[in-house]
Each structure stands twice: as structure tokens, then as C-alpha cells.
N, C-alpha and C. Protein backbone atom coordinates (compact mmCIF):
# COMPACT_ATOMS: atom_id res chain seq x y z
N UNK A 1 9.78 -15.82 -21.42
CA UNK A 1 10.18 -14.90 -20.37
C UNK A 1 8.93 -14.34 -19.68
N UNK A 2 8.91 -14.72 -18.67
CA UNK A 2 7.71 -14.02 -17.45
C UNK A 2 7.77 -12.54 -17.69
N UNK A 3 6.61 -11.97 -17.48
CA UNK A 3 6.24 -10.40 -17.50
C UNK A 3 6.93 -9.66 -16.17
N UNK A 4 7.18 -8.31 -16.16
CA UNK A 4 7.77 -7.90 -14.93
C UNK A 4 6.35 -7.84 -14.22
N UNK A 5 6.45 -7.48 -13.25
CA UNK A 5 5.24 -7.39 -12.38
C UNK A 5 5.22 -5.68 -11.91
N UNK A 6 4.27 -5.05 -11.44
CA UNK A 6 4.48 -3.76 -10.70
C UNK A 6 4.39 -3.45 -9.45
N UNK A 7 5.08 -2.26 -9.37
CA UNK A 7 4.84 -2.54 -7.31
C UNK A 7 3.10 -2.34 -6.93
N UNK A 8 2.55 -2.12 -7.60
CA UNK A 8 1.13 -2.40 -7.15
C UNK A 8 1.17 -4.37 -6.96
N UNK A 9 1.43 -4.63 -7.95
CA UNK A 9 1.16 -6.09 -7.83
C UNK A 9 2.04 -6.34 -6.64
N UNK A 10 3.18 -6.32 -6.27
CA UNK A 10 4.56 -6.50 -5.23
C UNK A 10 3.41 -6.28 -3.81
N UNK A 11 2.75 -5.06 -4.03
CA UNK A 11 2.56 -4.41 -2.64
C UNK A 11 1.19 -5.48 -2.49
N UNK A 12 0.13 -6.09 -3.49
CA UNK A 12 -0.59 -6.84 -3.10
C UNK A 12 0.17 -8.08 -2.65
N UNK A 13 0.74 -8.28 -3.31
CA UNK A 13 1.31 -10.20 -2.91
C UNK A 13 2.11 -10.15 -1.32
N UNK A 14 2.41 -8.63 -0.96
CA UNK A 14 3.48 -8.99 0.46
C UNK A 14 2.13 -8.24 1.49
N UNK A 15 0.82 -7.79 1.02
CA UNK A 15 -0.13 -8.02 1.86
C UNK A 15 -0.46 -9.09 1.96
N UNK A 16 -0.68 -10.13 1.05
CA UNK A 16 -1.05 -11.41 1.33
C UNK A 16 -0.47 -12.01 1.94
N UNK A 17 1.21 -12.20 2.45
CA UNK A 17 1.98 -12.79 3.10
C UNK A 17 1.53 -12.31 4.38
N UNK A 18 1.55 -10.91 4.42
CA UNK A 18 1.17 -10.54 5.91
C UNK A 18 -0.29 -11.47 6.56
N UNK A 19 -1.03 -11.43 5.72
CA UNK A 19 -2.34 -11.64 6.10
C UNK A 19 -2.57 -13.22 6.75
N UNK A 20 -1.30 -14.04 6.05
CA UNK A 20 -1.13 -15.29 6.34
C UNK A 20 -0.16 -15.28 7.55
N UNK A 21 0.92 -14.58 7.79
CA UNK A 21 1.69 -14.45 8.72
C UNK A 21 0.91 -13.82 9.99
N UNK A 22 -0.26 -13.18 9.92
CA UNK A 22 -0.72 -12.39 10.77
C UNK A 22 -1.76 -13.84 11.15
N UNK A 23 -2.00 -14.69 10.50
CA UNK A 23 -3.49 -15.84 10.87
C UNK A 23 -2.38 -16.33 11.76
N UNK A 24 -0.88 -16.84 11.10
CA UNK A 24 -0.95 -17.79 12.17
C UNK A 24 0.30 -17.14 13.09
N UNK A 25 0.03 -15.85 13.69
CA UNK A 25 0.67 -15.62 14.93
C UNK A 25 2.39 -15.28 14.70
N UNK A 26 2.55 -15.43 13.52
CA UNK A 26 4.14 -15.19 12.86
C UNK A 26 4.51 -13.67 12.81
N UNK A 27 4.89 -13.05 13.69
CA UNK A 27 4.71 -11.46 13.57
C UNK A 27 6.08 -10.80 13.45
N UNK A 28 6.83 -11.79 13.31
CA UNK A 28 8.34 -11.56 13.18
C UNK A 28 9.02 -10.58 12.45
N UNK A 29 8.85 -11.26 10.95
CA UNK A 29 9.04 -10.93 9.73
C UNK A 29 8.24 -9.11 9.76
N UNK A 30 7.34 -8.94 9.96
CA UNK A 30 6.32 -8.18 10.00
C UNK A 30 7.06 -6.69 10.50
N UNK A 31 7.25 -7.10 11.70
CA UNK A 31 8.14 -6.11 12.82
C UNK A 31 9.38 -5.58 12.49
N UNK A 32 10.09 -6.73 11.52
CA UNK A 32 11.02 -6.59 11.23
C UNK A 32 11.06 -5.16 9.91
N UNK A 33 10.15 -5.67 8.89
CA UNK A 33 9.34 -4.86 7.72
C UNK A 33 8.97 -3.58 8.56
N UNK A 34 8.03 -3.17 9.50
CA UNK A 34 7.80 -2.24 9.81
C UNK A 34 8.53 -1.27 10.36
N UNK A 35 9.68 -1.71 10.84
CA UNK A 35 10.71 -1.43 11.50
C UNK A 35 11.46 0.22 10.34
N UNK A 36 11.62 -0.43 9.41
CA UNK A 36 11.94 0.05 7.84
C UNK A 36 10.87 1.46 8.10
N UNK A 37 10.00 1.71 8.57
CA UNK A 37 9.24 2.54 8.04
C UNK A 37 9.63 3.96 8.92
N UNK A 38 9.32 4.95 8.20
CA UNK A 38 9.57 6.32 9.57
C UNK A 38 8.37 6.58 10.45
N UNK A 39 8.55 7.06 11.60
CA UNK A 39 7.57 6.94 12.49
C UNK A 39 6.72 8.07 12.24
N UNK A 40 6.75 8.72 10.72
CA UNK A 40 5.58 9.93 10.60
C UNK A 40 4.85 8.87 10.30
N UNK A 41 5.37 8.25 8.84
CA UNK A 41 3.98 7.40 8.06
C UNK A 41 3.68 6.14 9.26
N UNK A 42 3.96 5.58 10.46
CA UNK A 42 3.24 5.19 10.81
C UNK A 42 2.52 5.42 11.91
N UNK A 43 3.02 6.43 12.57
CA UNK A 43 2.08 7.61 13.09
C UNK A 43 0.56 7.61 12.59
N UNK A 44 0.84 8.14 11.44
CA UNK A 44 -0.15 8.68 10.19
C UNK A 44 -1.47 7.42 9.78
N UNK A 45 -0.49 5.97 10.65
CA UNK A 45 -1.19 4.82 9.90
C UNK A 45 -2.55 4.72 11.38
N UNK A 46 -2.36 5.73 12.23
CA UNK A 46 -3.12 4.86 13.72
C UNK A 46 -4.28 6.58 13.57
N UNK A 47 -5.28 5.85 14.30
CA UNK A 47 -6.38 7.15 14.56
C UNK A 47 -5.66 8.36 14.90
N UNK A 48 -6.07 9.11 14.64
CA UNK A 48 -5.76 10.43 15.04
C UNK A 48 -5.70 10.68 16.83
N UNK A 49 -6.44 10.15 17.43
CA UNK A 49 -6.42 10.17 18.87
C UNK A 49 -5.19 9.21 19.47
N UNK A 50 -4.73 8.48 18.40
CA UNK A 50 -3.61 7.86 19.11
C UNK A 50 -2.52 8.73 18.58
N UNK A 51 -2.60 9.68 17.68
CA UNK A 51 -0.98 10.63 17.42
C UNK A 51 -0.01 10.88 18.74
N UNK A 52 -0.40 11.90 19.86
CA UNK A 52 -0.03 12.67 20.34
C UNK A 52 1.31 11.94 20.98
N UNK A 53 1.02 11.00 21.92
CA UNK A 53 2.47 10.45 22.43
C UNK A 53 3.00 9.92 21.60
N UNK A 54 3.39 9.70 20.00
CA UNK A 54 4.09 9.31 19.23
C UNK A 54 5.33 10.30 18.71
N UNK A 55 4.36 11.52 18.88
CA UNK A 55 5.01 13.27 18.09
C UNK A 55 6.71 13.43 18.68
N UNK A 56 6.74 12.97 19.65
CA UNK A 56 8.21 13.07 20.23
C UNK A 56 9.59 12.14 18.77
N UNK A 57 8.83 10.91 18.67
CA UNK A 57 9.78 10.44 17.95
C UNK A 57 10.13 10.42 16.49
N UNK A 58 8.97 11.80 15.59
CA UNK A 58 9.50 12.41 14.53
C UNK A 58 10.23 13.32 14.56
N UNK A 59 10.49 13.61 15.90
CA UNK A 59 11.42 14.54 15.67
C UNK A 59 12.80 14.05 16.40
N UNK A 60 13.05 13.30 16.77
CA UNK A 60 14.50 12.08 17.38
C UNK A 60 15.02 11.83 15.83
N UNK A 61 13.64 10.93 14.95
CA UNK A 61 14.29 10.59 13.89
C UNK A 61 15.29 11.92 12.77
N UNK A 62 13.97 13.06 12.88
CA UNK A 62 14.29 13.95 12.00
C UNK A 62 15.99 14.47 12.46
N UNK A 63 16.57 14.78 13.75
CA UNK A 63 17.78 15.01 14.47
C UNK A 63 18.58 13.97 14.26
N UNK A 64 18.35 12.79 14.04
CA UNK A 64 18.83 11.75 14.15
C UNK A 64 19.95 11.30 12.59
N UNK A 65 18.76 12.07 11.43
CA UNK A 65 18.51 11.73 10.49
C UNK A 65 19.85 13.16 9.91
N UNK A 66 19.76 14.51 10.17
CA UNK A 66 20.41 15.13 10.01
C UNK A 66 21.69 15.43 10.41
N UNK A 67 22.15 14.49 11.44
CA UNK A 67 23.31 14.39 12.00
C UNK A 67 23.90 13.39 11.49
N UNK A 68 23.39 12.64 10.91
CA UNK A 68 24.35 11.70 10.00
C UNK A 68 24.34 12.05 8.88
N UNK A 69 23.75 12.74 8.27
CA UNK A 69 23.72 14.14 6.65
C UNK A 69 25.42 14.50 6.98
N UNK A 70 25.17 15.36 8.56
CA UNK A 70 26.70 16.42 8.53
C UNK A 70 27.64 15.79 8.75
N UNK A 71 27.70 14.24 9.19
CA UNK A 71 28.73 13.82 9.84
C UNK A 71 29.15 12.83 7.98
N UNK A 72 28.68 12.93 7.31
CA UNK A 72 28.84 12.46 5.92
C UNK A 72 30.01 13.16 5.08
């Protein structure tokens, strides 16, 4: 029986996919993955000088996010 692996190991092996998907122009998958993410942490992922026109859409999500809480 194979060992489990950890999400450290998980999170290296689906950088490596990226890194190969990113050589050859495959950005699909990628977009799709990033898509998944909230727009603080990837806000958070770009220089600080690129924040400012992003700031609008943590807070769409955050409204967005609480109106389907109440409507639950």
C-alpha cells in the first residue's frame, strides 16, 4: 500500500503541472483553478500598487457571499 502523501506534497506536484501548463501556453485548466480562489487572496497575490482597482470586488464577493448565508 502506497503512503498517503500531504498537501504540502499535493501543493508541490499541482505547481509542477502549472509550470508545465504555463511552458506550453495551456492556461485553461489554470483559470479555471484560479477561478476557485476569493479575490482577497488573490488580490493579496499581485504588488501592492496593483491592489486598489481590485478593492471593489471583495466586497461584491463579501455581499454576494452573505446573501446566500440568509437566503439558506
Amino acid at each position: 500500500m502506497k503512503s498517503k502523501k500531504t498537501k504540502e506534497e499535493l501543493i508541490k506536484t499541482v505547481l509542477e503541472q502549472i509550470t508545465i501548463d504555463v511552458h506550453c501556453g495551456d492556461l485553461e485548466a489554470i483559470e479555471e483553478l484560479i477561478g476557485f480562489i476569493p479575490a482577497e487572496n488573490l488580490i493579496a497575490y499581485l504588488p501592492e500598487e496593483d491592489w486598489k482597482p481590485f478593492y471593489h470586488l471583495v466586497t461584491e464577493e463579501h455581499l454576494k457571499k452573505e446573501k446566500d448565508e440568509s437566503a439558506s
